[in-house]
C-alpha atoms as a PDB file:
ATOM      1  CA  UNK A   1     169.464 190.157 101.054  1.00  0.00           C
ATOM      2  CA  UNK A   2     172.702 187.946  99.502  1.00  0.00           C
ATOM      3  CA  UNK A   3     172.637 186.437  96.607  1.00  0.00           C
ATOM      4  CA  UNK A   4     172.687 182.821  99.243  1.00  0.00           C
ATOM      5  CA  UNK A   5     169.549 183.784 101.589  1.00  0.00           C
ATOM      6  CA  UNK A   6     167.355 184.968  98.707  1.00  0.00           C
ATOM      7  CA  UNK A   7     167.922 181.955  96.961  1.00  0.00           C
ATOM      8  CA  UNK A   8     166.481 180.282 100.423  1.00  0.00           C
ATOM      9  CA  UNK A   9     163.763 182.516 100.482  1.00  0.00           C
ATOM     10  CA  UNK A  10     162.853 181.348  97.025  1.00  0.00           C
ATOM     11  CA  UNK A  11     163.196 178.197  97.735  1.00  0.00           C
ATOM     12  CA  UNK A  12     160.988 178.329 101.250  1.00  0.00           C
ATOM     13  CA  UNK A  13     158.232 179.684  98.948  1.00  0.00           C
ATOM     14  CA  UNK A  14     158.497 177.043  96.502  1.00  0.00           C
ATOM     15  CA  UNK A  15     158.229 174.123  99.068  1.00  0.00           C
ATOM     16  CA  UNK A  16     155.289 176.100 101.282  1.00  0.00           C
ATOM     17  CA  UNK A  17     152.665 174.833  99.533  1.00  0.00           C
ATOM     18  CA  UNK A  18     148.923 175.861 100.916  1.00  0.00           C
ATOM     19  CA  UNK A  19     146.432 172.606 102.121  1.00  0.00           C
ATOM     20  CA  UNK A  20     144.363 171.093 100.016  1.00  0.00           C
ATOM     21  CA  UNK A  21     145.936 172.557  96.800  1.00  0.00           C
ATOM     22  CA  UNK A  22     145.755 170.454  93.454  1.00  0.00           C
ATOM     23  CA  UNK A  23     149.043 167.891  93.760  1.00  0.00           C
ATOM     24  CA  UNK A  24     151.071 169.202  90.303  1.00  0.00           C
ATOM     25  CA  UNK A  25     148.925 171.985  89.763  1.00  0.00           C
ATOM     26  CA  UNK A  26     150.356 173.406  86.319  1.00  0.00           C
ATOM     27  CA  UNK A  27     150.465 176.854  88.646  1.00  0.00           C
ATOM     28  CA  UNK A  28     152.659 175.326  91.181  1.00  0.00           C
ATOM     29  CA  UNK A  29     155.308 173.933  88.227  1.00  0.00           C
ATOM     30  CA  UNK A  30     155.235 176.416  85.434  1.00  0.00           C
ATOM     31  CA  UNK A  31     154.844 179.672  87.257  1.00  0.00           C
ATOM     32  CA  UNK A  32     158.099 181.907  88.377  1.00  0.00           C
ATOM     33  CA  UNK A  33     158.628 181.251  92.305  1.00  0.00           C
ATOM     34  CA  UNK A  34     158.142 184.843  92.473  1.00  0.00           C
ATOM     35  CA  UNK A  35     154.773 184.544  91.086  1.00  0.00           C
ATOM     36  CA  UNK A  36     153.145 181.676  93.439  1.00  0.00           C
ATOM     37  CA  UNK A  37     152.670 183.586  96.496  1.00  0.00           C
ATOM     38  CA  UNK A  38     150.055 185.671  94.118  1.00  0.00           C
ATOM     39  CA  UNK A  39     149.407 182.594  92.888  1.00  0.00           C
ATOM     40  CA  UNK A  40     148.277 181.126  95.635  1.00  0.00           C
ATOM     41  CA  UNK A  41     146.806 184.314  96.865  1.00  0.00           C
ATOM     42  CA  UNK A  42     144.106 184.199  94.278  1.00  0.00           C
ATOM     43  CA  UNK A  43     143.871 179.944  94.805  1.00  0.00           C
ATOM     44  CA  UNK A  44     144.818 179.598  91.267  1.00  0.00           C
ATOM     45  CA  UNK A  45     145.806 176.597  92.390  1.00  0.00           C
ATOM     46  CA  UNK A  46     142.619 174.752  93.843  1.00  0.00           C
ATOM     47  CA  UNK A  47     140.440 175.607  90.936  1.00  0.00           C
ATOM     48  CA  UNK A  48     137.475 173.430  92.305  1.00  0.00           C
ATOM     49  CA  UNK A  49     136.452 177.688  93.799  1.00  0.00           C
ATOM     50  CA  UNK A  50     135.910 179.343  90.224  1.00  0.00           C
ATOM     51  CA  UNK A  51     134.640 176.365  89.185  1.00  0.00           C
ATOM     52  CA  UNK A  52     131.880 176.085  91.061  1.00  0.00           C
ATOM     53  CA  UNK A  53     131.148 179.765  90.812  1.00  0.00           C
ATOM     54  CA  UNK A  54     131.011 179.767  87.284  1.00  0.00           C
ATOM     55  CA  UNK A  55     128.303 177.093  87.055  1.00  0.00           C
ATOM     56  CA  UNK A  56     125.473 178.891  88.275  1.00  0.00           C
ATOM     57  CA  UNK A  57     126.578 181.087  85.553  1.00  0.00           C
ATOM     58  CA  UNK A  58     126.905 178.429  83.189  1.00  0.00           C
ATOM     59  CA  UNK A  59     123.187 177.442  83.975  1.00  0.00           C
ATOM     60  CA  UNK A  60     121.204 180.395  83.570  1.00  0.00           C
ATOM     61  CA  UNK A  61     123.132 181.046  80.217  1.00  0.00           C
ATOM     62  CA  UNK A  62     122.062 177.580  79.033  1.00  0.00           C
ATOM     63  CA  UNK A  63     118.120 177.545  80.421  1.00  0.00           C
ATOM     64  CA  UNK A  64     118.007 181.346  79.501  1.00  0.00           C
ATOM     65  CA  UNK A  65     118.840 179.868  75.811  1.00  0.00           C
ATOM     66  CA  UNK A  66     115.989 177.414  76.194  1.00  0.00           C
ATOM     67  CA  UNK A  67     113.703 180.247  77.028  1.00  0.00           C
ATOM     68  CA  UNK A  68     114.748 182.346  73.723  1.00  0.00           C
ATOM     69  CA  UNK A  69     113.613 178.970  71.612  1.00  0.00           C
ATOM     70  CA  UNK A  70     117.152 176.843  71.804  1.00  0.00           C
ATOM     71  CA  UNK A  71     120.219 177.015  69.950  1.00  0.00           C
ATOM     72  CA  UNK A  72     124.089 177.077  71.248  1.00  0.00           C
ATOM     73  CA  UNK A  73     124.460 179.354  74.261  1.00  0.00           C
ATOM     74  CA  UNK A  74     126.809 182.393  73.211  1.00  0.00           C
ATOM     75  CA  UNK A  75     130.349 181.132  73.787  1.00  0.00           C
ATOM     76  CA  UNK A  76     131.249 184.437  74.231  1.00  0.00           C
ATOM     77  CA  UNK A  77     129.141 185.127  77.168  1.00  0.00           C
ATOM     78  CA  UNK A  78     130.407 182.258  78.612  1.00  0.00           C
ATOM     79  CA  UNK A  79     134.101 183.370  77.706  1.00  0.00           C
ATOM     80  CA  UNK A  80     133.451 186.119  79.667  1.00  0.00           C
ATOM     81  CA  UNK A  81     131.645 184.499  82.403  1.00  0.00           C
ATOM     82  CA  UNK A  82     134.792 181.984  83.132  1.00  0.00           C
ATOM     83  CA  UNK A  83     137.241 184.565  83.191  1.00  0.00           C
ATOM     84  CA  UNK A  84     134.975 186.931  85.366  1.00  0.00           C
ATOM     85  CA  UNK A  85     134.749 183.761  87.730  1.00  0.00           C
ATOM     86  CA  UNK A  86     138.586 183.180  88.138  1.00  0.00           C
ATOM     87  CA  UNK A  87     139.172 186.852  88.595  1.00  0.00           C
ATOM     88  CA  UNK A  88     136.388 187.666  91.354  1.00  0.00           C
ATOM     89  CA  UNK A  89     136.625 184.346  92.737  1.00  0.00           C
ATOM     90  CA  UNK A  90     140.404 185.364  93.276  1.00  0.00           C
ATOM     91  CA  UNK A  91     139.608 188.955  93.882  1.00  0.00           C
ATOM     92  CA  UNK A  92     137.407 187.616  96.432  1.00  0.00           C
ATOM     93  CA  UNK A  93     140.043 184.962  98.388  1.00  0.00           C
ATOM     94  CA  UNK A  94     142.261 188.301  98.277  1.00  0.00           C
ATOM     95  CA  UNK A  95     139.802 189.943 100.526  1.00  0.00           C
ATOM     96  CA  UNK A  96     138.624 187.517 102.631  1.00  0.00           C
ATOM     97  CA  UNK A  97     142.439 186.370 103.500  1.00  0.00           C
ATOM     98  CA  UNK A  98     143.253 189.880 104.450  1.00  0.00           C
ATOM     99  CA  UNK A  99     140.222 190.167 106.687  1.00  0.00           C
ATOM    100  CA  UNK A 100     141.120 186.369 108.164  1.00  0.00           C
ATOM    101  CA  UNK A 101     144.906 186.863 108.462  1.00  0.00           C
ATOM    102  CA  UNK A 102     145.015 186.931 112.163  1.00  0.00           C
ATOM    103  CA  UNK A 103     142.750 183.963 112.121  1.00  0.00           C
ATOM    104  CA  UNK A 104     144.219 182.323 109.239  1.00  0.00           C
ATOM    105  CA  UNK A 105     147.788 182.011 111.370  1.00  0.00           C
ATOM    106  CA  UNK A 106     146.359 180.216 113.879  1.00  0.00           C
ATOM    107  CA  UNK A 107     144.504 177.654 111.678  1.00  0.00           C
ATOM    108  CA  UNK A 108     146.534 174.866 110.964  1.00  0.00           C
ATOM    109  CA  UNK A 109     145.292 174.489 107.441  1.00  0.00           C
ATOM    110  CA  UNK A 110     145.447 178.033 106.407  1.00  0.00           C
ATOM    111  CA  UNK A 111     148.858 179.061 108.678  1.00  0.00           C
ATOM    112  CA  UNK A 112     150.881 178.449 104.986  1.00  0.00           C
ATOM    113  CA  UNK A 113     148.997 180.563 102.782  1.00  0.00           C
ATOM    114  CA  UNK A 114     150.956 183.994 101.708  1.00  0.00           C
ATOM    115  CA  UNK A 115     149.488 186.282 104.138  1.00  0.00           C
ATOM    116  CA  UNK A 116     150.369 184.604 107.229  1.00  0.00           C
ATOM    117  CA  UNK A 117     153.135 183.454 106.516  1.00  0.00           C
ATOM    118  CA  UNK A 118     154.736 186.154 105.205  1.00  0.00           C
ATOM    119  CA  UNK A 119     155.153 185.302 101.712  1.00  0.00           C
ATOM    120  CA  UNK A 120     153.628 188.663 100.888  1.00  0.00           C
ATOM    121  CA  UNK A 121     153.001 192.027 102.600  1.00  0.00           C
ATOM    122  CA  UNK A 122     149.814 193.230 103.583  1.00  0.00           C
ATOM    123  CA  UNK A 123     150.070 195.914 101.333  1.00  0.00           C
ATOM    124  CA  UNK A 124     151.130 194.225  98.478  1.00  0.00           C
ATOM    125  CA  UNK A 125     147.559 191.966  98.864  1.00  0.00           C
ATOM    126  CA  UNK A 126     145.593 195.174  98.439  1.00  0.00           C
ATOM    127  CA  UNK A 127     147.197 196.046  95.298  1.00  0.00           C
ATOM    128  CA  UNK A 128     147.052 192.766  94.083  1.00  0.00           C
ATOM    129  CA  UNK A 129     143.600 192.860  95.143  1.00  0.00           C
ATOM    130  CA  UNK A 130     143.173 196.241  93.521  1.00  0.00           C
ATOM    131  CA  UNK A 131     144.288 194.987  89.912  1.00  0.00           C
ATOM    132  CA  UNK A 132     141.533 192.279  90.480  1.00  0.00           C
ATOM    133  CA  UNK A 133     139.056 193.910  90.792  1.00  0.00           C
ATOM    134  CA  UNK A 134     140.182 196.101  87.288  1.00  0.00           C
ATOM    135  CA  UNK A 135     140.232 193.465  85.622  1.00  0.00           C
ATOM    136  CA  UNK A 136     137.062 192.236  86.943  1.00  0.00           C
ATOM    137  CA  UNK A 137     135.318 195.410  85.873  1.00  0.00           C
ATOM    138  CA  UNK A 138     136.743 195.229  82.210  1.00  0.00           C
ATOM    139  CA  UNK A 139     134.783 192.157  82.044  1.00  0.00           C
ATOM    140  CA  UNK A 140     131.864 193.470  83.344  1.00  0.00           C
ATOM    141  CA  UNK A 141     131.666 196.183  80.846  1.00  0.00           C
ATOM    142  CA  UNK A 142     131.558 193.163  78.658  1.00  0.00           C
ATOM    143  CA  UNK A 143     128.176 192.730  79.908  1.00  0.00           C
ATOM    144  CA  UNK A 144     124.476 194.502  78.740  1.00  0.00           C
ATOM    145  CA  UNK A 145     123.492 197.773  81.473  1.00  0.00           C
ATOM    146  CA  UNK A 146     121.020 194.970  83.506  1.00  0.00           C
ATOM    147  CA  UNK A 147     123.398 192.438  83.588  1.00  0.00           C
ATOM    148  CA  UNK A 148     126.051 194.955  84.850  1.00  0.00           C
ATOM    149  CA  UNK A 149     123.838 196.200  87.420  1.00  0.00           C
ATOM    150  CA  UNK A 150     122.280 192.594  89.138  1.00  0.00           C
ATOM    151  CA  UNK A 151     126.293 191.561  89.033  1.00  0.00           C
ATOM    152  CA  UNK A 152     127.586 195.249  91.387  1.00  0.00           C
ATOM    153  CA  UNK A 153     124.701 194.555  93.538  1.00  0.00           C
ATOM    154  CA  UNK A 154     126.210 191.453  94.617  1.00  0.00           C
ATOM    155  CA  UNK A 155     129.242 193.495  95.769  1.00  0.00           C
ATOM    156  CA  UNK A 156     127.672 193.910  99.625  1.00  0.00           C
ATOM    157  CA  UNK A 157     127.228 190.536 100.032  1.00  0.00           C
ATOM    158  CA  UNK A 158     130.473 189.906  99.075  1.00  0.00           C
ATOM    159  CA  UNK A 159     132.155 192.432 101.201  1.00  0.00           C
ATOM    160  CA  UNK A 160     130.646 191.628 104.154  1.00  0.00           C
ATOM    161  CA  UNK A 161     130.974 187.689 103.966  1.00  0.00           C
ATOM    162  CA  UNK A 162     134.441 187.033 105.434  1.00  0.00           C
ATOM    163  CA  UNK A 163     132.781 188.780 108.790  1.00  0.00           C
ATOM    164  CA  UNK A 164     129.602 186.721 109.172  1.00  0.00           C
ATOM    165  CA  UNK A 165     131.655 183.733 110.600  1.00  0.00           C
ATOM    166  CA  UNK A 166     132.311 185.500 113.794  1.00  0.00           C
ATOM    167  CA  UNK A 167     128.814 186.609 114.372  1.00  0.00           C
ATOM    168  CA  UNK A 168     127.025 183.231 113.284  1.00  0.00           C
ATOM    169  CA  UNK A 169     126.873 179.525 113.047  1.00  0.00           C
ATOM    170  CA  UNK A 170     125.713 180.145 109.236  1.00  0.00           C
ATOM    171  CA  UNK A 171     128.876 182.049 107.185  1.00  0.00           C
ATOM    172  CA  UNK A 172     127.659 179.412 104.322  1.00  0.00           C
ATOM    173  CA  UNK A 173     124.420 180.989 103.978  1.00  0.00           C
ATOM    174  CA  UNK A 174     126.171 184.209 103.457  1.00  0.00           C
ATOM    175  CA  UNK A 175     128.937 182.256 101.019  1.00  0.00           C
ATOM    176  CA  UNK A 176     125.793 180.894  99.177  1.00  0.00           C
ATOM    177  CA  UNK A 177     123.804 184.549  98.733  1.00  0.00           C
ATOM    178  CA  UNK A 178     127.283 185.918  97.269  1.00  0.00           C
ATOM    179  CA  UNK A 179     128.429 183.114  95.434  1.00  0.00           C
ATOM    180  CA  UNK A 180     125.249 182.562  93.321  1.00  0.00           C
ATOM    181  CA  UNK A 181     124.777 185.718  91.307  1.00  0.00           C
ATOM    182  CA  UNK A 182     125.984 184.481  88.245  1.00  0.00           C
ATOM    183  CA  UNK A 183     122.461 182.882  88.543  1.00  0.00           C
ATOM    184  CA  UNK A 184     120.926 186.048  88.142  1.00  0.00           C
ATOM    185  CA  UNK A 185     123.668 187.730  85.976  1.00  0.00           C
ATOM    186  CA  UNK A 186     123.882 184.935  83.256  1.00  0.00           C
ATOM    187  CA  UNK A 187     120.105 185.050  82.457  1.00  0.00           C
ATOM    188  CA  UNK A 188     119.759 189.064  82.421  1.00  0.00           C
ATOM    189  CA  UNK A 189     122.831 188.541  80.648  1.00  0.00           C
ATOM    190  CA  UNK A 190     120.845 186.819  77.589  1.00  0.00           C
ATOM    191  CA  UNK A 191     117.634 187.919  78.065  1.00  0.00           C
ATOM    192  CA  UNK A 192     118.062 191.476  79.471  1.00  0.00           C
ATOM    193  CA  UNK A 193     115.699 190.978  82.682  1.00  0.00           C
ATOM    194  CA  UNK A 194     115.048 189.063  86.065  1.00  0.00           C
ATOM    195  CA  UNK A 195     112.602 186.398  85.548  1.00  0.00           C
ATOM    196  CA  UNK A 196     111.867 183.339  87.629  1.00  0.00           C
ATOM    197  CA  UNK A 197     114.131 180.909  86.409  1.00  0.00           C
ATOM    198  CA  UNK A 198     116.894 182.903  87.434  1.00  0.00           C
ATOM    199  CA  UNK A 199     115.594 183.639  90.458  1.00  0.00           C
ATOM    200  CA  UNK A 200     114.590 179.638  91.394  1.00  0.00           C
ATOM    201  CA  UNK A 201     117.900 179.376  90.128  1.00  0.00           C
ATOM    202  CA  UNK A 202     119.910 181.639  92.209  1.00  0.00           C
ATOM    203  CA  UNK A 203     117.689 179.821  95.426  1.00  0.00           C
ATOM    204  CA  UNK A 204     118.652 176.574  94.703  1.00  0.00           C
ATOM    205  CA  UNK A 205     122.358 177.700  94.201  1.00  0.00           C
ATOM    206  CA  UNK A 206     122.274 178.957  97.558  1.00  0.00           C
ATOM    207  CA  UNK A 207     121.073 175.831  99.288  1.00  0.00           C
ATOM    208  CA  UNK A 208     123.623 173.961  96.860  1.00  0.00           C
ATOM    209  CA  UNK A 209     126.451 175.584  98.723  1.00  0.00           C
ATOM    210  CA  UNK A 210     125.002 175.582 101.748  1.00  0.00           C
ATOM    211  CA  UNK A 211     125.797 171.841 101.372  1.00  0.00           C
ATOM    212  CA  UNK A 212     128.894 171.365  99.581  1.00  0.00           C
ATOM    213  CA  UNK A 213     130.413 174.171 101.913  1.00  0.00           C
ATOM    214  CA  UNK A 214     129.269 172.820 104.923  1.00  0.00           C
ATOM    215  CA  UNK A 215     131.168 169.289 104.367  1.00  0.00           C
ATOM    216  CA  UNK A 216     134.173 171.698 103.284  1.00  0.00           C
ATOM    217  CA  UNK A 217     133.676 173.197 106.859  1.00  0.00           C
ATOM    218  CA  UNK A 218     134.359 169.622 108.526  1.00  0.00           C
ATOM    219  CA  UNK A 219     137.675 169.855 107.969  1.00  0.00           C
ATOM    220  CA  UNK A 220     138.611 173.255 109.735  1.00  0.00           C
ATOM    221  CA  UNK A 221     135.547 171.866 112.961  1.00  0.00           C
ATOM    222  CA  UNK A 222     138.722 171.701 115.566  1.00  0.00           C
ATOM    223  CA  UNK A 223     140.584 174.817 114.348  1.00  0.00           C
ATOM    224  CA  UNK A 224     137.265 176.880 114.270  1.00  0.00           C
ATOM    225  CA  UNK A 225     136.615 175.926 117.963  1.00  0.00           C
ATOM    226  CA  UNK A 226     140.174 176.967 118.702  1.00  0.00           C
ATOM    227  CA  UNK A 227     140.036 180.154 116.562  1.00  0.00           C
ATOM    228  CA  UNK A 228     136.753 180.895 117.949  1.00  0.00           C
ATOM    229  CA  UNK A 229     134.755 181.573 114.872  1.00  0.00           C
ATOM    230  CA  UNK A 230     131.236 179.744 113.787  1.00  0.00           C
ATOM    231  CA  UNK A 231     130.380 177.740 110.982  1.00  0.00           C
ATOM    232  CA  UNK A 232     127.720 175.276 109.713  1.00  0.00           C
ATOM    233  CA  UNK A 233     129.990 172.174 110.586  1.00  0.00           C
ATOM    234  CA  UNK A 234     129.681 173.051 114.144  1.00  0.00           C
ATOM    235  CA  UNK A 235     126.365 174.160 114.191  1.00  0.00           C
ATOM    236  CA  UNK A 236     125.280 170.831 112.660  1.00  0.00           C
ATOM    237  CA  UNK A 237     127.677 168.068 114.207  1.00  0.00           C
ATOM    238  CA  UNK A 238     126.312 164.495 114.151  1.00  0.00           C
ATOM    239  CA  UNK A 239     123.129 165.878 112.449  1.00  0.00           C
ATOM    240  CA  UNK A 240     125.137 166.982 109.120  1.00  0.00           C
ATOM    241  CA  UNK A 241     123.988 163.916 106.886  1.00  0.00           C
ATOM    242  CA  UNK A 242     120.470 164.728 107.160  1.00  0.00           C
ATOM    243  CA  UNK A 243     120.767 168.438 107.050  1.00  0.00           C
ATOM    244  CA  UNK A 244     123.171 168.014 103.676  1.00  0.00           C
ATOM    245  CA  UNK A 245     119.959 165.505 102.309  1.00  0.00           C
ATOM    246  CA  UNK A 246     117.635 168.656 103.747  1.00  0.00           C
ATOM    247  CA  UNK A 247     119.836 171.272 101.238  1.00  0.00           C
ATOM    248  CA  UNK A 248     120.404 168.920  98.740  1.00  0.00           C
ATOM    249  CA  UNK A 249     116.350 167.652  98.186  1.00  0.00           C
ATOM    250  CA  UNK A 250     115.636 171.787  98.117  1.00  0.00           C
ATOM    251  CA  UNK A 251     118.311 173.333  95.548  1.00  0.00           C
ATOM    252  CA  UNK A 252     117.302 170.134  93.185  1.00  0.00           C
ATOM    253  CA  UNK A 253     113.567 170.956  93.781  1.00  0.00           C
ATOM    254  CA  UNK A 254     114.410 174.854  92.570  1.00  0.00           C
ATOM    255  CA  UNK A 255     116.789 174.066  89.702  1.00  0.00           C
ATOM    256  CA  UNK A 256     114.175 171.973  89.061  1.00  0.00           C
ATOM    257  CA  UNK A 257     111.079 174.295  88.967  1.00  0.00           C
ATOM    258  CA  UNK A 258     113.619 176.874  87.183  1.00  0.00           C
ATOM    259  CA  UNK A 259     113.863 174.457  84.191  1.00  0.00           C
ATOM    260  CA  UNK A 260     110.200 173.464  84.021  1.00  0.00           C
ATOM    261  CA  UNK A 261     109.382 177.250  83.708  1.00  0.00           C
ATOM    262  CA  UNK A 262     112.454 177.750  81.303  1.00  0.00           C
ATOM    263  CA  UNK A 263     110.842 175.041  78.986  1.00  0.00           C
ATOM    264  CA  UNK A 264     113.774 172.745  79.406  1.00  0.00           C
ATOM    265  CA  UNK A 265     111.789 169.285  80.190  1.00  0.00           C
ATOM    266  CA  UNK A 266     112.035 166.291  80.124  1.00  0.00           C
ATOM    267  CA  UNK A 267     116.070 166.658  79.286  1.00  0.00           C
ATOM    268  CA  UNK A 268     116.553 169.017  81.897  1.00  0.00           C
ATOM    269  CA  UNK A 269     115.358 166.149  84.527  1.00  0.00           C
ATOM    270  CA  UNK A 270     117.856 163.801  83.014  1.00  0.00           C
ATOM    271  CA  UNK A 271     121.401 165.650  84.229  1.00  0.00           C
ATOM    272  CA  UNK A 272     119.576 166.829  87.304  1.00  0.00           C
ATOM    273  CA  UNK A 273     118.903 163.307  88.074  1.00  0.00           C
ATOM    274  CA  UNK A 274     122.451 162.116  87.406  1.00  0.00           C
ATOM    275  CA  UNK A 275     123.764 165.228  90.020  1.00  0.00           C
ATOM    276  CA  UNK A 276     120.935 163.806  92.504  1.00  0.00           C
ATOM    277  CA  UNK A 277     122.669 160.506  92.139  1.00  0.00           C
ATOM    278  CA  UNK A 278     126.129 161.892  93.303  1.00  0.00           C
ATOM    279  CA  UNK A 279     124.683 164.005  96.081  1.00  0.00           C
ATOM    280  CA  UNK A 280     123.320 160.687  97.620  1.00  0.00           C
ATOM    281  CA  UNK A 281     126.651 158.723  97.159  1.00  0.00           C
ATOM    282  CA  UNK A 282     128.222 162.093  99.011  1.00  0.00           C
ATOM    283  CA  UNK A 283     125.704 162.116 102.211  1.00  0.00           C
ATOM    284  CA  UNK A 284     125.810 158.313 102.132  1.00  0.00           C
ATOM    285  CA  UNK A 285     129.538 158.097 102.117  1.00  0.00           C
ATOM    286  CA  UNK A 286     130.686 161.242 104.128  1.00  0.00           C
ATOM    287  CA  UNK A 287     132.510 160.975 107.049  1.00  0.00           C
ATOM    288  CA  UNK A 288     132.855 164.374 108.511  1.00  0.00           C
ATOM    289  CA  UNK A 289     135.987 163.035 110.922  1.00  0.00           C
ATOM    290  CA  UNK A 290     138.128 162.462 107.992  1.00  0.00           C
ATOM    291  CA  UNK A 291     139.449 165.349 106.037  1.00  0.00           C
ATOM    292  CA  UNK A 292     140.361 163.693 103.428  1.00  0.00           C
ATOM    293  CA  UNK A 293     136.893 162.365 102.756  1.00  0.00           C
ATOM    294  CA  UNK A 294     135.443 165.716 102.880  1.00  0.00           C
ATOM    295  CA  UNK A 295     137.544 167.722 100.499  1.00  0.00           C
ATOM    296  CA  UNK A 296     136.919 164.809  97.830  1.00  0.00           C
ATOM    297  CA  UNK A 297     133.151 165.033  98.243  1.00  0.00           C
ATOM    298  CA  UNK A 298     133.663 168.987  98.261  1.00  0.00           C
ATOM    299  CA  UNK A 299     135.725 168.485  95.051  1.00  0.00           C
ATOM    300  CA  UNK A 300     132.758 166.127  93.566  1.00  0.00           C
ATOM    301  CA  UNK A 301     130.539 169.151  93.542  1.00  0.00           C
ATOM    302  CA  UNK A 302     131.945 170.088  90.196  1.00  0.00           C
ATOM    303  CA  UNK A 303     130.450 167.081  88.691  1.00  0.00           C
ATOM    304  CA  UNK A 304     127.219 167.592  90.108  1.00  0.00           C
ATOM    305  CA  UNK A 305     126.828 171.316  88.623  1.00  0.00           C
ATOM    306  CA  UNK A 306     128.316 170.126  85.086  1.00  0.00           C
ATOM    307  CA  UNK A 307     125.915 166.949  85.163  1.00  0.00           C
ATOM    308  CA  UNK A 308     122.918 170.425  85.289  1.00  0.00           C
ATOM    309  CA  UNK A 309     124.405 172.120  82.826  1.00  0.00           C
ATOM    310  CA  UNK A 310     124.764 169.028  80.600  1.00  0.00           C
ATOM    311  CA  UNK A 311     120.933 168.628  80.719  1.00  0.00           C
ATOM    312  CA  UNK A 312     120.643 172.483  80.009  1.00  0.00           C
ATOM    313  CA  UNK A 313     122.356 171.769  77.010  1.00  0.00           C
ATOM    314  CA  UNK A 314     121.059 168.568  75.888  1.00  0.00           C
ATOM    315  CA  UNK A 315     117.433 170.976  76.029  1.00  0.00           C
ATOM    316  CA  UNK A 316     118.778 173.751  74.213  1.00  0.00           C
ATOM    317  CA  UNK A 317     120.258 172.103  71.453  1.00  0.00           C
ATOM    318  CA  UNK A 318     117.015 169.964  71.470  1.00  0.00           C
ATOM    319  CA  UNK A 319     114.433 172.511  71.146  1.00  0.00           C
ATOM    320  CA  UNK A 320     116.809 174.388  68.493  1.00  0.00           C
ATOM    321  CA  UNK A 321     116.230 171.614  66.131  1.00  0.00           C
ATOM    322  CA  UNK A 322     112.763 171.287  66.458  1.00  0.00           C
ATOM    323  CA  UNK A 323     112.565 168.435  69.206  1.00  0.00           C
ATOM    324  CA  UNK A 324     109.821 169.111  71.470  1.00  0.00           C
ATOM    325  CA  UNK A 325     108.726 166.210  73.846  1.00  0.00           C
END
């Protein structure tokens, strides 16, 4: 390649940026060009993803420190737990964009990403992929021997994910089961054994993304039909508002239940409250014909799960010093 058409090719990667990226993302500016397709590989620049898979995580840690009589949760489980999350979240958009790359072409909000468009080769995504995954399991030998166990069981669900959308309307059930472990890993993390909480936790996780994934969906509804693969969004059509208020009203009653048992009341009610607030301004003011709309109300999941994690806080650091309501 001359020193002329390379500089092109550098320049067509720069400028192909994926949909519904972060506009400025520090990624997209500070990283080498020949960095971004990797970049963008792993969706290092739409961070909303590990976000919102670290805050199961981020839950259990905090309610699993209720449960052990209060106190700061250990900042360096959750150091762990946040780099874990933007590793296997990106370990994970690695494998599902290598199983969707033929689909993923003829998408017209996926066509761009580096698969598909040729940005990288197939088998440079399965190394990439491969070092992923290494450094996921450096972090998860972070972790106590229960904690490491409930986190590689959650490896079929993840495998098989990225296939469920051609056999059924509900892929973001599957997304949900996968997504959700940190549930389960952040509290046998702490306390060194599956109890309740985590497990009401993990459940109303799972109907959390049901809904937040589900308005995501609304955005790809025409491409789907066209690609031929299923999702919620179509399943649901006109009756999405009141199936998102049906998801909604049942991963608030769990996470709810999970910090009654935990010991976290009345705090706990008071940022699971403030996150029912926003999930009624996004079912009130979703409209699933404009994209746009969607991906912000997607996006605004992020302050629903902090607004839970806030109140798991606020009732850890509570009962540490000796406030008991």
């Amino acid at each position: 390649m001359s020193t002329t058409s390379q500089g092109n090719h550098l320049d067509d990667i720069r400028h192909k940026r994926v949909a519904d990226a972060v506009p400025h993302h520090w990624a997209e500016r500070l990283l080498p060009v020949a960095w971004l397709p990797y970049a963008r590989l792993m969706r290092l620049e739409r961070p909303v993803g590990w976000q919102l898979l670290l805050i199961p995580a981020l839950w259990s840690i905090a309610l699993a420190q209720v449960a052990e009589g209060g106190g700061w949760p250990s900042l360096w489980l959750i150091v762990l737990f946040l780099i874990g999350s933007v590793v296997m979240r990106g370990a994970g958009c690695v494998y599902n964009d290598i199983v969707d790359r033929d689909i993923d072409a003829k998408v017209e909000r996926t066509r761009n990403r580096p698969l598909p468009s040729g940005q990288v080769s197939l088998k440079q995504a399965v190394l990439f992929l491969a070092t992923l995954l290494l450094a996921g399991l450096l972090v998860l030998l972070q972790l106590n021997r229960p904690a490491q166990v409930v986190a590689i069981s959650s490896l079929v669900l993840v495998a098989i994910y990225p296939f469920m959308k051609r056999f059924t309307y509900w892929p973001q059930l599957f997304l949900g089961l996968a997504f959700n472990f940190g549930a389960l890993v952040g509290w046998v993390a702490v306390r060194g054994q599956l109890e309740w909480p985590a497990v009401l936790l993990y459940v109303g996780g799972v109907f959390w993304t049901l809904a937040y994934d589900t308005i995501y969906a609304h955005q790809d509804r025409a491409d789907d039909l066209l690609a031929g693969v299923k999702s919620t969004a179509l399943k649901l059509g006109e009756h999405t508002k009141a199936a998102l208020a049906l998801f909604y009203a049942l991963a608030f009653l769990s996470i709810g239940l999970a910090g009654w048992l935990a010991g976290a009341f009345p705090l706990f009610l008071v940022g699971l409250a403030v996150a029912a607030g926003r999930a009624a301004w996004q079912v009130i003011t979703l409209d699933i014909d404009d994209a746009t709309n969607c991906l912000q109300r997607f996006r605004d999941n992020r302050n629903i799960g902090m607004a839970i994690f806030a109140g798991a806080l606020a009732a850890a650091l509570a009962k540490s010093y000796g406030i008991d309501f």
